[in-house]
Protein backbone atom coordinates (compact mmCIF):
# COMPACT_ATOMS: atom_id res chain seq x y z
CA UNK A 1 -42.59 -23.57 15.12
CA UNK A 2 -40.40 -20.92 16.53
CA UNK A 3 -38.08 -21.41 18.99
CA UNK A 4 -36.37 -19.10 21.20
CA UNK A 5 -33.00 -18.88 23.07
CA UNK A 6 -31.44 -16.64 24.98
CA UNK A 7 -27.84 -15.93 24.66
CA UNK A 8 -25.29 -16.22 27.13
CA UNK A 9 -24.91 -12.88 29.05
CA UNK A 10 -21.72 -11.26 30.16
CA UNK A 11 -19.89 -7.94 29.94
CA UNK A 12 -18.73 -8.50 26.61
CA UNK A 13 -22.17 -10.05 25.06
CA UNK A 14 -25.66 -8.26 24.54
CA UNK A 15 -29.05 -9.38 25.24
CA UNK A 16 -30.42 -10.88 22.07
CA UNK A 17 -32.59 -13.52 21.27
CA UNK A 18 -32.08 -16.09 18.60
CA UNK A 19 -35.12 -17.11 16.87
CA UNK A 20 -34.79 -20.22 15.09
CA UNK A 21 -37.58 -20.96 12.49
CA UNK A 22 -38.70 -24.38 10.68
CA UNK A 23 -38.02 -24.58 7.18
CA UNK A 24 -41.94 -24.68 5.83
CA UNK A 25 -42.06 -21.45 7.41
CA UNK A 26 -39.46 -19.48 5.80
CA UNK A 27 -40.50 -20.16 2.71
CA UNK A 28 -43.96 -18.62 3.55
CA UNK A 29 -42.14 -15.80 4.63
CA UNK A 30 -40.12 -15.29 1.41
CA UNK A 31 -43.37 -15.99 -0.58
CA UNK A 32 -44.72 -13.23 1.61
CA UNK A 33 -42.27 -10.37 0.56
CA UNK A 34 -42.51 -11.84 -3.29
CA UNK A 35 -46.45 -10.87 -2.91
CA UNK A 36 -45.53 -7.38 -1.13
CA UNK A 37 -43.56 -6.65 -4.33
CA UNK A 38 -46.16 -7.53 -6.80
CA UNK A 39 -48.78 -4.53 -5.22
CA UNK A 40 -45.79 -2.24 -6.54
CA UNK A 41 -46.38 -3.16 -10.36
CA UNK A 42 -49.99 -3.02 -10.01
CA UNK A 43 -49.89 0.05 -8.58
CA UNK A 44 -47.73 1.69 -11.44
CA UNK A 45 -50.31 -0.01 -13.67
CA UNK A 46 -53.14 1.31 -12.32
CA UNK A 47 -55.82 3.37 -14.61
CA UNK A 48 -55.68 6.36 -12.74
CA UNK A 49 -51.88 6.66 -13.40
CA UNK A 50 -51.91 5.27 -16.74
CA UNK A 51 -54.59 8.46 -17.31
CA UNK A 52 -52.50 10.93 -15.77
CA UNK A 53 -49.57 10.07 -17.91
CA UNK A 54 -51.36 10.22 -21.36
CA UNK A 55 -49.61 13.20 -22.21
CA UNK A 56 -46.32 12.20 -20.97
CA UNK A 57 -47.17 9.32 -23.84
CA UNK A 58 -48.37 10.98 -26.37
CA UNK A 59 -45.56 13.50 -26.05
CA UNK A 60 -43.09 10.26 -26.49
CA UNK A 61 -45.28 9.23 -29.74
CA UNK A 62 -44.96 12.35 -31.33
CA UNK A 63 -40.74 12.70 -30.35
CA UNK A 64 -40.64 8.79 -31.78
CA UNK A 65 -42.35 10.01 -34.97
CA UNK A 66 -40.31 13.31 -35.50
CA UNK A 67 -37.20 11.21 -34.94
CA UNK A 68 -38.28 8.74 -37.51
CA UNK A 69 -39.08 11.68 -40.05
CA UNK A 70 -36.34 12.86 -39.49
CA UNK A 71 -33.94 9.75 -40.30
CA UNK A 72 -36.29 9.56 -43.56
CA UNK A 73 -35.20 12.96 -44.67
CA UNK A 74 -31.46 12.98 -44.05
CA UNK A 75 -31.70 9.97 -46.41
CA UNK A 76 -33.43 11.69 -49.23
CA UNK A 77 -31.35 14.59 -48.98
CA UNK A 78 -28.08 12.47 -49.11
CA UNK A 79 -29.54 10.98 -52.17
CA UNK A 80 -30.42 14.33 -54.23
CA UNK A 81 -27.29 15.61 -53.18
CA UNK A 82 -24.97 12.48 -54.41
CA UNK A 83 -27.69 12.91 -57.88
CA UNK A 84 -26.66 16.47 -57.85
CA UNK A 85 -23.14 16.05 -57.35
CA UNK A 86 -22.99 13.48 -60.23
CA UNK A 87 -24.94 15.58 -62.53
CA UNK A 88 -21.90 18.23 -61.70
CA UNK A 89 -19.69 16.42 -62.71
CA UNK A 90 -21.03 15.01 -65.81
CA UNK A 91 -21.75 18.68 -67.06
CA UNK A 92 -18.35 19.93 -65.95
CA UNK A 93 -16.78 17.22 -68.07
CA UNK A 94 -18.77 18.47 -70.80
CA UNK A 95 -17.90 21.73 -70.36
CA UNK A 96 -14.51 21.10 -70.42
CA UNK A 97 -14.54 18.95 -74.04
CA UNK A 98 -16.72 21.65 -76.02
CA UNK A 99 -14.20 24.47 -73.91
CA UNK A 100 -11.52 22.41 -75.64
CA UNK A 101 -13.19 21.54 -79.07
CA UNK A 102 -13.65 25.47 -79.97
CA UNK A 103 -10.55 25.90 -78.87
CA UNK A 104 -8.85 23.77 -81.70
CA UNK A 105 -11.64 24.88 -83.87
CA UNK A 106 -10.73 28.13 -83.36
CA UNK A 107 -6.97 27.84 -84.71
CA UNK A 108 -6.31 29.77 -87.79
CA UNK A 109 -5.17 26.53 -89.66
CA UNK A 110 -8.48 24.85 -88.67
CA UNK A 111 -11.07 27.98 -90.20
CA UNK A 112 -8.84 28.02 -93.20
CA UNK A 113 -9.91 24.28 -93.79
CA UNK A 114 -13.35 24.86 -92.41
CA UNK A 115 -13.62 27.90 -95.16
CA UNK A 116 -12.24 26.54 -98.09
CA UNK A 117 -15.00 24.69 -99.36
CA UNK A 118 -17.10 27.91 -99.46
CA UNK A 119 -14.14 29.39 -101.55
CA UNK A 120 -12.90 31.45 -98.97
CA UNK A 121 -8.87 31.51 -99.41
CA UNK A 122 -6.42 32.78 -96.80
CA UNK A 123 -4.80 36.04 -97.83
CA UNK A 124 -0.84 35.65 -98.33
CA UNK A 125 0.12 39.56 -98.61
CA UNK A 126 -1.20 41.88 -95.29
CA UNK A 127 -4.06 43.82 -95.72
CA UNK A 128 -4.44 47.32 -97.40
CA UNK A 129 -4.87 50.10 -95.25
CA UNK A 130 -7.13 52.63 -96.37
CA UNK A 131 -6.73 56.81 -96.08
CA UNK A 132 -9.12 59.06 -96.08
CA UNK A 133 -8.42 61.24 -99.24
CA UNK A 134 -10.06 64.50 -98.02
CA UNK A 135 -7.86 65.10 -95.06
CA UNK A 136 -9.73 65.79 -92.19
């Protein structure tokens, strides 16, 4: 049920016409335009277009998978290198107590003691030095 008026005319006012609808018929007009949108999505949907962007997928798949890879390996490679680090540092601790145990082994006062019990004595007047008696 449409119904039509005319506006009043003047200088200031234009010819239009004011078209007043029934409500039961609006609504089939918006449910109208909600069906015109609808042909949209199927159309993106379709198989031809779903077929034509296979590679466009697969391309996707494969970034999705490198990316995922990728995250895996960072991770291991954090991990030997925190194992490696800690085995660094356990050995450089090591290092550093046998560095320090020769050096106290090493005193003269500690081969003295380490010698003795082979009968090895520490000599109390300085060595001899020897000439040779043919004079060359």
């Amino acid at each position: 049920m449409n119904c039509v008026q005319h506006a009043p005319s003047g200088p200031h006012v234009s010819n239009r016409k004011i078209v007043i609808t029934a409500m039961g018929e609006g609504k089939q007009q918006e449910g109208k335009q909600q069906k015109e949108k609808k042909p949209g999505l199927k159309k993106l949907l379709r198989y031809t277009w779903i077929v034509r962007n296979i590679p466009y997928f697969l391309f996707l798949s494969v970034l999705a998978v490198v990316y995922i890879y990728n995250g895996h390996y960072s991770d291991k490679t954090i991990k030997n290198i925190n194992k490696t680090s800690k085995e660094l540092k356990e050995l450089q601790y090591e290092y550093k107590s046998l560095r320090s145990e020769v050096m106290f082994r090493s005193k003269q006062s500690e081969l003295a003691k380490a010698v003795e019990p082979l009968g090895l004595k520490e000599l109390v007047q300085p060595p001899m030095v020897l000439k040779d008696s043919t004079g060359k």
